[in-house]
C-alpha atoms as a PDB file:
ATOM      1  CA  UNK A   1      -2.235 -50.934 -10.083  1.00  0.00           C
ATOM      2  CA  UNK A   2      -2.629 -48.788  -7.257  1.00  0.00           C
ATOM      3  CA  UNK A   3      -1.335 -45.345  -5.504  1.00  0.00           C
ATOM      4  CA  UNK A   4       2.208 -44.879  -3.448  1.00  0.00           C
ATOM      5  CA  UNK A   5       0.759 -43.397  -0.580  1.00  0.00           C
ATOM      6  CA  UNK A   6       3.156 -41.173   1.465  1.00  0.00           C
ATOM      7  CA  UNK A   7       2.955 -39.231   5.064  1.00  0.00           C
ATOM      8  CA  UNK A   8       4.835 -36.530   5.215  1.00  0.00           C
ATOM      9  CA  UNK A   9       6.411 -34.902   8.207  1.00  0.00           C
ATOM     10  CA  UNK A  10       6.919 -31.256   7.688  1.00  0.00           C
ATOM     11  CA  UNK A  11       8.442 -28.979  10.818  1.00  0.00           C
ATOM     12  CA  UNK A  12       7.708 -25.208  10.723  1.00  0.00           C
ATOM     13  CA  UNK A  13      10.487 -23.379  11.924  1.00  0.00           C
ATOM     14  CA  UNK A  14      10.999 -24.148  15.188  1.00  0.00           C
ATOM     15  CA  UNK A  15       6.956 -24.649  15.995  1.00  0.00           C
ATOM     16  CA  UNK A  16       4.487 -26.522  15.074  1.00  0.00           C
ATOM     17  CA  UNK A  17       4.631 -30.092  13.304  1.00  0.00           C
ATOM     18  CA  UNK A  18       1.903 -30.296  10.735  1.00  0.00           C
ATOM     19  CA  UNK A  19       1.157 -34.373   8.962  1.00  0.00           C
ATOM     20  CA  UNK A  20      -0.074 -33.821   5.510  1.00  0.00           C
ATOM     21  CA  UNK A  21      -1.259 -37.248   3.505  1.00  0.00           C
ATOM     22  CA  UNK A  22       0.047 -37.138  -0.100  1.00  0.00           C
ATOM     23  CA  UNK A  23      -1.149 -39.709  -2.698  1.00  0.00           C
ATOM     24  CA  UNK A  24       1.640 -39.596  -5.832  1.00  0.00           C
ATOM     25  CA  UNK A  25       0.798 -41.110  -9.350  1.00  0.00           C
ATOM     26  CA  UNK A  26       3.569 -43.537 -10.530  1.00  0.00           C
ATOM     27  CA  UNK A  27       4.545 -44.293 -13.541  1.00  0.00           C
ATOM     28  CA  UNK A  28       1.687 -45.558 -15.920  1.00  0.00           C
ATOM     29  CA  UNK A  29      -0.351 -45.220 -12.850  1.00  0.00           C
ATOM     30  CA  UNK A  30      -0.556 -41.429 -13.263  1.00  0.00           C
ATOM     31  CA  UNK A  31      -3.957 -41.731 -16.212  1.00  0.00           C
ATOM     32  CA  UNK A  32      -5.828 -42.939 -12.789  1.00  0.00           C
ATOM     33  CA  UNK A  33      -4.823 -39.624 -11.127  1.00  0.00           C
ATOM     34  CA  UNK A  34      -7.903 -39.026  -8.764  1.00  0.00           C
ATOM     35  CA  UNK A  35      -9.735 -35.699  -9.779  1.00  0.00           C
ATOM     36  CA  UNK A  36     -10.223 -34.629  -6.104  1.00  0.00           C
ATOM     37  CA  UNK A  37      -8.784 -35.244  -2.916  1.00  0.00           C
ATOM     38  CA  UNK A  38     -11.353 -35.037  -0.042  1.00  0.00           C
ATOM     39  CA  UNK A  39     -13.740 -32.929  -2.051  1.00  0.00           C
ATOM     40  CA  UNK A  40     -11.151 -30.548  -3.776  1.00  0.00           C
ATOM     41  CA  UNK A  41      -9.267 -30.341  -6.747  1.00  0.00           C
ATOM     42  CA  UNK A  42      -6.322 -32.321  -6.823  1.00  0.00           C
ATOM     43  CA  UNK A  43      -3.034 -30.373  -6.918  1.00  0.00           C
ATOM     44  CA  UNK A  44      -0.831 -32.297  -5.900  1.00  0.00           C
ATOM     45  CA  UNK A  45       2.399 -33.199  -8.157  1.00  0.00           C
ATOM     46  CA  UNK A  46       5.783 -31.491  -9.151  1.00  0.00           C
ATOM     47  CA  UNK A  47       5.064 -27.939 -10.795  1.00  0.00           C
ATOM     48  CA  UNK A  48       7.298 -25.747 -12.440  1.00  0.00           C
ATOM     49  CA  UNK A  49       6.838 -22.222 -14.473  1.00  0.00           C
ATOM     50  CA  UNK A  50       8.090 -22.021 -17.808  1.00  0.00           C
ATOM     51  CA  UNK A  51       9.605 -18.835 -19.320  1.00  0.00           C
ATOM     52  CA  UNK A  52      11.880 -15.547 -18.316  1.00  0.00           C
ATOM     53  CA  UNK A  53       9.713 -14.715 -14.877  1.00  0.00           C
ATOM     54  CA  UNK A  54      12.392 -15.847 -12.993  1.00  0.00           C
ATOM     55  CA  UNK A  55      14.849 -12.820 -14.955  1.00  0.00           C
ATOM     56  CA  UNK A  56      12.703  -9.944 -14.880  1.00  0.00           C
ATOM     57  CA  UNK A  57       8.493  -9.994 -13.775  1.00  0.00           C
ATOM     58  CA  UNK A  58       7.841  -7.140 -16.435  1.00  0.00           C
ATOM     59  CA  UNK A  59       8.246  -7.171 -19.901  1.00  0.00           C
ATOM     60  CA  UNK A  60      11.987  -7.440 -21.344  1.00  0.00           C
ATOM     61  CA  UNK A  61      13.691  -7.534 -24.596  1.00  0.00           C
ATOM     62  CA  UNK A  62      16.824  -9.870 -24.592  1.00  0.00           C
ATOM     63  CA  UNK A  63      20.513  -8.365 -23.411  1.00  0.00           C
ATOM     64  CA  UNK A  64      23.512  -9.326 -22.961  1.00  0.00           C
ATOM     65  CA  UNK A  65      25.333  -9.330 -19.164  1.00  0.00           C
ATOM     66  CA  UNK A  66      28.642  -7.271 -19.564  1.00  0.00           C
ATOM     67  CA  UNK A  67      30.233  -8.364 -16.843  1.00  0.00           C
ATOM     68  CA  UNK A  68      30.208 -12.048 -17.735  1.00  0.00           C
ATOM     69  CA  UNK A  69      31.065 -11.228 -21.905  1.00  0.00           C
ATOM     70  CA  UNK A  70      33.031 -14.373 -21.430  1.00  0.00           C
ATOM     71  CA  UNK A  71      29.825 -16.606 -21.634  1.00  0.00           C
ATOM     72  CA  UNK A  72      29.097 -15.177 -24.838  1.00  0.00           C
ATOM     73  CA  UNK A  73      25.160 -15.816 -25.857  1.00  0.00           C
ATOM     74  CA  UNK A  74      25.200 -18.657 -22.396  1.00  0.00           C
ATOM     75  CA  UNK A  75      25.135 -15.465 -20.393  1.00  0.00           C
ATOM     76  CA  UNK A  76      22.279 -13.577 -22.237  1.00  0.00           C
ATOM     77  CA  UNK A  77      19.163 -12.395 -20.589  1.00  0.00           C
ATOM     78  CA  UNK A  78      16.167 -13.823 -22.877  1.00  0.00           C
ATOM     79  CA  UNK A  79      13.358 -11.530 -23.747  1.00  0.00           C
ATOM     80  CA  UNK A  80      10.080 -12.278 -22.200  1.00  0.00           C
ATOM     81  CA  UNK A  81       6.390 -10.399 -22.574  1.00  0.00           C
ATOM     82  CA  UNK A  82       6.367 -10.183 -18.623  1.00  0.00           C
ATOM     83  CA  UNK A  83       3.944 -11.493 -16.397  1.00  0.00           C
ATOM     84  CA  UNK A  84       2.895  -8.337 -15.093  1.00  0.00           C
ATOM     85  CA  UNK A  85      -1.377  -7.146 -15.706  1.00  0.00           C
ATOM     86  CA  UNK A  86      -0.987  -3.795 -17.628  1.00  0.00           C
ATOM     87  CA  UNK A  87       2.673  -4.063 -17.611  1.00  0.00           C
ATOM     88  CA  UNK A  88       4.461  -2.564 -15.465  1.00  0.00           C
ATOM     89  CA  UNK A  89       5.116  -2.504 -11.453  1.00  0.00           C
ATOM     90  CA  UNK A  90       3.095   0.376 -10.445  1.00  0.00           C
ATOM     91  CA  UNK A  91       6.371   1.929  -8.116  1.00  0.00           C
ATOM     92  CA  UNK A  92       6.032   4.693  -5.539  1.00  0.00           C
ATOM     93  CA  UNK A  93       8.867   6.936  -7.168  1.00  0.00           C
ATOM     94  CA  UNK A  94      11.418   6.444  -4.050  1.00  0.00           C
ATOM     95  CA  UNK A  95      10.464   2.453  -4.551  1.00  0.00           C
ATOM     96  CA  UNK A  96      11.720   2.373  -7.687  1.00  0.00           C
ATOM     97  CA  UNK A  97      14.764   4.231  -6.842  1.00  0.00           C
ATOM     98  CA  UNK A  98      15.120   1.281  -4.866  1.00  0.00           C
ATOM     99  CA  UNK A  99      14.016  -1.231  -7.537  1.00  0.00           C
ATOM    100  CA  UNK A 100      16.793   0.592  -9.438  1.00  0.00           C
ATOM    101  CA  UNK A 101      19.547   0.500  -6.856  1.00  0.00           C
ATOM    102  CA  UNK A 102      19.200  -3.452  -6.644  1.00  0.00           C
ATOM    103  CA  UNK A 103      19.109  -3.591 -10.554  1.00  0.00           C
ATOM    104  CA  UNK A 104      22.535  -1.424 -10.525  1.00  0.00           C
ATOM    105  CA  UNK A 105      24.148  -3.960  -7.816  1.00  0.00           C
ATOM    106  CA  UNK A 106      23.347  -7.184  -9.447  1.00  0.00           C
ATOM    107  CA  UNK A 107      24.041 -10.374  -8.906  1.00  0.00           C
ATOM    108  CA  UNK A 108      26.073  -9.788  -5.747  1.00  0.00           C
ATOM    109  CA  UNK A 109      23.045  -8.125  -4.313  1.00  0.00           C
ATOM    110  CA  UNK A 110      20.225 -10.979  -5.237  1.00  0.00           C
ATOM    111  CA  UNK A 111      19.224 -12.630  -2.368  1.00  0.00           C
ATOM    112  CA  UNK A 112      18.644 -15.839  -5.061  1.00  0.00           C
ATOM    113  CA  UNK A 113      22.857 -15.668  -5.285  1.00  0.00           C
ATOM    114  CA  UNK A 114      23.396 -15.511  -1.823  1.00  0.00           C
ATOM    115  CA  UNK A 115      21.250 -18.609  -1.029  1.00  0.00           C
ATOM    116  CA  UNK A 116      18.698 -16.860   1.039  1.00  0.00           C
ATOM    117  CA  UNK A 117      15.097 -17.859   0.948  1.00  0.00           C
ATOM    118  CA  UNK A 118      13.126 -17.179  -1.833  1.00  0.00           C
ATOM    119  CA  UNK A 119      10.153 -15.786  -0.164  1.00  0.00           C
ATOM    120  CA  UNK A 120       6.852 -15.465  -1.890  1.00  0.00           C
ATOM    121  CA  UNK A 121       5.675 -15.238  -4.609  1.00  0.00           C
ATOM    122  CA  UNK A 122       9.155 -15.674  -6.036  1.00  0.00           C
ATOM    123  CA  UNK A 123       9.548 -19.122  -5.198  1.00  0.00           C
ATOM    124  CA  UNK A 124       6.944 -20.544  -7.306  1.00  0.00           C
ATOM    125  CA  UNK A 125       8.448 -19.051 -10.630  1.00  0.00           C
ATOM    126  CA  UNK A 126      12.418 -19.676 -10.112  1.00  0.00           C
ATOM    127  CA  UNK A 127      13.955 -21.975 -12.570  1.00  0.00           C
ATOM    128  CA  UNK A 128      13.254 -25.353  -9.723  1.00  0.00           C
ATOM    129  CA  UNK A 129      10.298 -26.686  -9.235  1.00  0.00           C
ATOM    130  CA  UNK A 130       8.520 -27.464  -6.416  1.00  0.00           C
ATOM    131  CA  UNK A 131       6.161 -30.368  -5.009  1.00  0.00           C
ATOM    132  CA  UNK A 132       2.840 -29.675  -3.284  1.00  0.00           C
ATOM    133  CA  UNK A 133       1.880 -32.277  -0.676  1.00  0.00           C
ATOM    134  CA  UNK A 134      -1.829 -31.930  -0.012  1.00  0.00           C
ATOM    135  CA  UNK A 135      -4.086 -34.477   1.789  1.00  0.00           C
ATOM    136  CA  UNK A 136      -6.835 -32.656   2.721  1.00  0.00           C
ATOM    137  CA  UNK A 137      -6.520 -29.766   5.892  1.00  0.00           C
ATOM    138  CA  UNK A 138      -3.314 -28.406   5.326  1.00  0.00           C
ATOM    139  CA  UNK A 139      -0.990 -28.447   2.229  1.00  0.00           C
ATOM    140  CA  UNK A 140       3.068 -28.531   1.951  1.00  0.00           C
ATOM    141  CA  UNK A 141       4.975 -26.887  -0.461  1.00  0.00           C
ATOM    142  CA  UNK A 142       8.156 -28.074  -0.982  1.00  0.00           C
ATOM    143  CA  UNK A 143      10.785 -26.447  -2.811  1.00  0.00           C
ATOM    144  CA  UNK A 144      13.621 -27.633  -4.627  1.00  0.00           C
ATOM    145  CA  UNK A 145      15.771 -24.433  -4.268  1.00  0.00           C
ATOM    146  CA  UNK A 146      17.617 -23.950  -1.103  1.00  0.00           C
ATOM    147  CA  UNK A 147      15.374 -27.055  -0.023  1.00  0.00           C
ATOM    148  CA  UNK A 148      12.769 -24.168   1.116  1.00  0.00           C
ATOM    149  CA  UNK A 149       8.957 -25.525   2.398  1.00  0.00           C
ATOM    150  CA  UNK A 150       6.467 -23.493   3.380  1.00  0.00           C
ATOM    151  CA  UNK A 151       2.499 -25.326   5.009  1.00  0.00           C
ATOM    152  CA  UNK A 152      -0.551 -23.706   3.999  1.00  0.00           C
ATOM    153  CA  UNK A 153      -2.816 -23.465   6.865  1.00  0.00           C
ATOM    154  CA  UNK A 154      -6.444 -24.517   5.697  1.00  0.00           C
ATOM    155  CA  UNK A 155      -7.603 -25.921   9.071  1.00  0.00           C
ATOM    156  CA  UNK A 156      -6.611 -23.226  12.229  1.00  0.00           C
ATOM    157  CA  UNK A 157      -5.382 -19.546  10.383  1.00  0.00           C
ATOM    158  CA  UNK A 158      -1.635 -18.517  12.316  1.00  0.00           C
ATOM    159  CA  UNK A 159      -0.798 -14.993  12.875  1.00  0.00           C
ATOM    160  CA  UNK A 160       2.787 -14.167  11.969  1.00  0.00           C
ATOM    161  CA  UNK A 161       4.633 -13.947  15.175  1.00  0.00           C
ATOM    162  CA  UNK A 162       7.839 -11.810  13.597  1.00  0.00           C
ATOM    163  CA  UNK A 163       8.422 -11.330  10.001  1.00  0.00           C
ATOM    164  CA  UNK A 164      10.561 -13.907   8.255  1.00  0.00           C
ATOM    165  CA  UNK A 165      11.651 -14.649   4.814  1.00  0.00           C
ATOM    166  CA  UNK A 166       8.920 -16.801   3.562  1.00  0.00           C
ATOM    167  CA  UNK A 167       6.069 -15.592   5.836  1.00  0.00           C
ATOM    168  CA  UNK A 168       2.741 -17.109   7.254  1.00  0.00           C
ATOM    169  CA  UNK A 169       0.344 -18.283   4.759  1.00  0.00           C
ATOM    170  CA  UNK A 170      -2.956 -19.331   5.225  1.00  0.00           C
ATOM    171  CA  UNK A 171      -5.412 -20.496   2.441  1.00  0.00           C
ATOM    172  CA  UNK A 172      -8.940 -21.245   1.531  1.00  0.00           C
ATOM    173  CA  UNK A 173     -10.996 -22.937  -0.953  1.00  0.00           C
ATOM    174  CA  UNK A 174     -13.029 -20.342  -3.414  1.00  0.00           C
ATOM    175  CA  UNK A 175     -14.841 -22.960  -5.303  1.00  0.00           C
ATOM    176  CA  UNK A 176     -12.267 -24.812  -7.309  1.00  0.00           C
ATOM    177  CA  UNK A 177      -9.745 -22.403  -6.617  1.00  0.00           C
ATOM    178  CA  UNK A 178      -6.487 -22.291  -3.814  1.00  0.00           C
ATOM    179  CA  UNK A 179      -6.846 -19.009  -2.142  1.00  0.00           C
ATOM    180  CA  UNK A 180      -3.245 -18.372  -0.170  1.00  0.00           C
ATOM    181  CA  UNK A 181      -2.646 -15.235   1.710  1.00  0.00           C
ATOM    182  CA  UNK A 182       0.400 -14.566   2.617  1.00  0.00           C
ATOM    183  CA  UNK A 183       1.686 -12.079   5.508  1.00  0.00           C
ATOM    184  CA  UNK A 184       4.540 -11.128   8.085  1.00  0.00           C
ATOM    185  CA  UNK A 185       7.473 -10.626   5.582  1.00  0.00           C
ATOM    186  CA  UNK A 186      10.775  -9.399   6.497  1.00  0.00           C
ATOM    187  CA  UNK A 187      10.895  -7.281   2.978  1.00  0.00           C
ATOM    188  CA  UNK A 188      14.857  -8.655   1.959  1.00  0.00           C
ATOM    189  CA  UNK A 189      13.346 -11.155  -0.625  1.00  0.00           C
ATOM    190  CA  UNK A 190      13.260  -9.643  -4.277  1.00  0.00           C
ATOM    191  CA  UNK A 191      10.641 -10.550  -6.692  1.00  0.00           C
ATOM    192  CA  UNK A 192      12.863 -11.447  -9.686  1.00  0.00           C
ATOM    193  CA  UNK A 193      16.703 -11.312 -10.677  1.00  0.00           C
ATOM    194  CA  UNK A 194      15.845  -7.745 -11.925  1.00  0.00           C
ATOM    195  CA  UNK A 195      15.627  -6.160  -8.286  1.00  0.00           C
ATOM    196  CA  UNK A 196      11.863  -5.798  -8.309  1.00  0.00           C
ATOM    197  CA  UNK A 197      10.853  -6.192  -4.496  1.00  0.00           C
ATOM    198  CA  UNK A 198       7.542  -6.360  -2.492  1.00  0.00           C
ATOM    199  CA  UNK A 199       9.298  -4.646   0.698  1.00  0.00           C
ATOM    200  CA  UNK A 200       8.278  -5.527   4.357  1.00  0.00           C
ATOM    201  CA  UNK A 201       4.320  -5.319   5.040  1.00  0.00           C
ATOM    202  CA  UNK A 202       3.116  -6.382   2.080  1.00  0.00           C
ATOM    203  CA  UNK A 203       0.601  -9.286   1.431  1.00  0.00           C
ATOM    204  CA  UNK A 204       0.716 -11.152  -1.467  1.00  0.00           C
ATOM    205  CA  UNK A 205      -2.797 -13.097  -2.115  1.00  0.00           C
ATOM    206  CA  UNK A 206      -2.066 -16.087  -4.395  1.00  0.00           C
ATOM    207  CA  UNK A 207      -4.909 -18.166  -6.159  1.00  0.00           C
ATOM    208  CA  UNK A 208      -3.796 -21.623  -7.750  1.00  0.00           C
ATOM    209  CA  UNK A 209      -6.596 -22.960 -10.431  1.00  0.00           C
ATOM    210  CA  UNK A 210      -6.313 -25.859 -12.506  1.00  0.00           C
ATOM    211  CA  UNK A 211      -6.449 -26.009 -16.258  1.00  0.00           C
ATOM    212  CA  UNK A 212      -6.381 -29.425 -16.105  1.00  0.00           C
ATOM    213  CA  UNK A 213      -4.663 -32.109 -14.709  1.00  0.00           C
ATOM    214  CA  UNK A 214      -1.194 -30.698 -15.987  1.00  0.00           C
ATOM    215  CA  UNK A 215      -2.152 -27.298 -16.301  1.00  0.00           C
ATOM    216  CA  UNK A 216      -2.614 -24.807 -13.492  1.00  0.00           C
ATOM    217  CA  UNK A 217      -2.757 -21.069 -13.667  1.00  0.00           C
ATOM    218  CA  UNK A 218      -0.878 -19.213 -11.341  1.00  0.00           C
ATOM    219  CA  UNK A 219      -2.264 -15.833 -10.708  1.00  0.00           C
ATOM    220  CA  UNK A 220      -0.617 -13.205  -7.566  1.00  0.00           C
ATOM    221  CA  UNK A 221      -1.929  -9.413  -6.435  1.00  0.00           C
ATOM    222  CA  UNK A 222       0.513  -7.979  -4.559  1.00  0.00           C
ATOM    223  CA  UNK A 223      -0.208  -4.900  -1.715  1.00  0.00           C
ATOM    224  CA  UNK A 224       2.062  -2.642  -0.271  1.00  0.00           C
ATOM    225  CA  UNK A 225       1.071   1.110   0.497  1.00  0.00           C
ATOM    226  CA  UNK A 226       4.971   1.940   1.437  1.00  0.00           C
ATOM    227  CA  UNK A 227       5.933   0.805  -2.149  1.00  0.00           C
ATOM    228  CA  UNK A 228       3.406   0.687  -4.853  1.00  0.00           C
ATOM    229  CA  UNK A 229       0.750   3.287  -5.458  1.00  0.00           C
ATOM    230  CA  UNK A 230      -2.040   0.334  -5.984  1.00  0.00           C
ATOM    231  CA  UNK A 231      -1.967  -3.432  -6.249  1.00  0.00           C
ATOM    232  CA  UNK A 232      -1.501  -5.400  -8.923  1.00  0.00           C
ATOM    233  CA  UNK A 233      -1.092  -8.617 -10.379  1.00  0.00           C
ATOM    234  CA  UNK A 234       0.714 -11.064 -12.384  1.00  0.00           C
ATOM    235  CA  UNK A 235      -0.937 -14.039 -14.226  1.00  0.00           C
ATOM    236  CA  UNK A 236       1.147 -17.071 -16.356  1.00  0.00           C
ATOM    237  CA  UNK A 237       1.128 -20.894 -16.107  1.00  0.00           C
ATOM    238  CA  UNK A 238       2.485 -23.622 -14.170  1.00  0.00           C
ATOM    239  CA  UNK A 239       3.300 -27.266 -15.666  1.00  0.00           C
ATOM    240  CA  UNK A 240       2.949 -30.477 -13.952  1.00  0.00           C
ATOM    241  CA  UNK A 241       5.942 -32.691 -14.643  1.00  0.00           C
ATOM    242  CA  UNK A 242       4.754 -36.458 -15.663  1.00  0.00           C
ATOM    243  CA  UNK A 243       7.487 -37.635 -16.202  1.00  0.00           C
ATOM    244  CA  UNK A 244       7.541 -41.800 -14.495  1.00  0.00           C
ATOM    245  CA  UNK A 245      10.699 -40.811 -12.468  1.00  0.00           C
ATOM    246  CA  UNK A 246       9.596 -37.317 -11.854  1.00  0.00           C
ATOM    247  CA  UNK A 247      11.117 -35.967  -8.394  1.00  0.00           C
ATOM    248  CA  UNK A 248      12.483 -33.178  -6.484  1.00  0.00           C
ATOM    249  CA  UNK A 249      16.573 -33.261  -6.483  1.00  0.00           C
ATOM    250  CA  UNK A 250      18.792 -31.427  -3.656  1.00  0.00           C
ATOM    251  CA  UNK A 251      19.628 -27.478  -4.305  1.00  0.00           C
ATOM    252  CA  UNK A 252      21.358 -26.898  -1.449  1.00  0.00           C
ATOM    253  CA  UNK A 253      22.982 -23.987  -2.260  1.00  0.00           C
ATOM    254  CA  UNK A 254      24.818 -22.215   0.780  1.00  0.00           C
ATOM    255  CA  UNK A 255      28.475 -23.729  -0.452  1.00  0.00           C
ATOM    256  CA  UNK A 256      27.444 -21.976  -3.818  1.00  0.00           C
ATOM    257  CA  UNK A 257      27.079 -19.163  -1.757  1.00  0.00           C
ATOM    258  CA  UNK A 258      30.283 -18.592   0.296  1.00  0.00           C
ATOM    259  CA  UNK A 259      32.874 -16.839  -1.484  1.00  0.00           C
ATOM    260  CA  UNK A 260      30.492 -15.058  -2.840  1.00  0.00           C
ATOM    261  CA  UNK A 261      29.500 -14.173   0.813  1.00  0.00           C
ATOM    262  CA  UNK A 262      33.059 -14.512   2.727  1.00  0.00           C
ATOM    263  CA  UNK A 263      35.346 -13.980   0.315  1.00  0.00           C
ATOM    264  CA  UNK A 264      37.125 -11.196   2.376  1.00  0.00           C
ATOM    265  CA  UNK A 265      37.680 -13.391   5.319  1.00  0.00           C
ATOM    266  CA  UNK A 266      38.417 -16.645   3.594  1.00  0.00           C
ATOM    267  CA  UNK A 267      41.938 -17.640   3.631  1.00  0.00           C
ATOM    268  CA  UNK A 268      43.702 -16.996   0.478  1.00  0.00           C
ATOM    269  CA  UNK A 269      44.834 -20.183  -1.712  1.00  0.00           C
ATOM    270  CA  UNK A 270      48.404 -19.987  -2.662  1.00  0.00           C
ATOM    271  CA  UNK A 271      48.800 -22.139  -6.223  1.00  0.00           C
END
């Protein structure tokens, strides 16, 4: 038994198109997962975080959402210890005026509800998982939420040419260790379902490090002078699925997303 090998053809915006060779365990196939892929640890596979980052990145006891008392305990907030080094966000005070603004306005006012990219870091944690498609040179990320991908550029660095929603990153090997850094975001993405944001200009430097071959921690420092008073960082774990079947499904979200966004100029349903 053998590998499904797979090429991959991954647009970037409206730029360049970037090949990246993936090789994807099958089935029983997946104990003779290769260790390294042209000289570097092997990440590839279908990850997804476990726990309450996706609700709130600092730590959080467990409450219920008033507005939807219908749900009963389904629409609960679940504690969580937080992700967050030390704690807690370390806000400029008019940033977390901000931070408390978006908190005050949820879920109308969550990008994540209105089906707009996910930007970075947040898409790694969200309750999808995502795939990363690396070959050697560059590596995909592909995302099952709002079918978002992002390439890490490992061969030729790119300078953002206008802010956007999920950035430029580029990446680097420190040993055995993914360094991404990633720049030239617009600032509209939040950080979690609890309004924490990043805001435009910052740079988020992400470093992916196996555990093992389903283990990988997950570790982010976040900078921004306009909105936090120092950087800081949040650590927790990623799991590789094995399932045999294992895949990414479609989250295409955007009809989710329309009354919620047009409901004042949709035309009314008589019953």
């Amino acid at each position: 038994m053998g590998y499904r090998g797979c090429r991959t053809r991954v647009v970037g915006g409206c730029a360049a198109v970037v090949v990246a060779l993936c090789v994807i365990a099958t089935g029983v196939e997946a104990q003779e997962r290769p260790e390294t892929i042209d000289g570097q640890p092997n990440l590839n596979g279908i990850w997804q975080a476990i726990g309450e980052t996706h609700w709130n990145l600092e730590p959080h006891t467990a409450e219920p959402l008033a507005d939807f008392w219908e749900l009963g305990a389904i629409g609960a907030i679940p504690g969580s210890l937080g992700v967050v080094d030390g704690g807690e966000i370390p806000y400029l005070p008019a940033a977390r005026v901000q931070r408390d603004a978006n908190r005050a306005a949820w879920p109308a006012s969550d990008p994540e509800a209105n089906c707009y990219l996910p930007g970075i870091p947040r898409a790694s944690y969200m309750a999808h998982p995502f795939q990363i498609l690396q070959g050697g040179g560059d590596i995909l990320f592909a995302y099952e939420y709002a079918s978002t991908n992002r390439v890490v550029h490992i061969e030729a660095h790119r300078v953002p040419p206008i802010d956007t929603w999920m950035g430029v990153s580029n990446g680097s090997w420190d040993g055995d260790t993914l360094v991404v850094e990633t720049t030239g975001l617009n600032g509209n993405t939040w950080l979690d379902r609890a309004g924490n944001f990043a805001g435009a200009g910052a740079v988020i430097t992400e470093r992916f490090t196996l555990a093992d071959s389903t283990h990988m921690q997950y570790q982010v420092t976040i900078e921004n002078p306009d909105v936090f008073s120092g950087p800081w960082t949040i650590s927790l774990m990623l799991y590789r699925q094995i399932e045999p079947d294992a895949q990414l499904l479609e989250f295409r979200c955007v009809p989710f997303s329309e009354k919620l966004l047009y409901q004042e100029v949709l035309p009314v349903t008589v019953e």
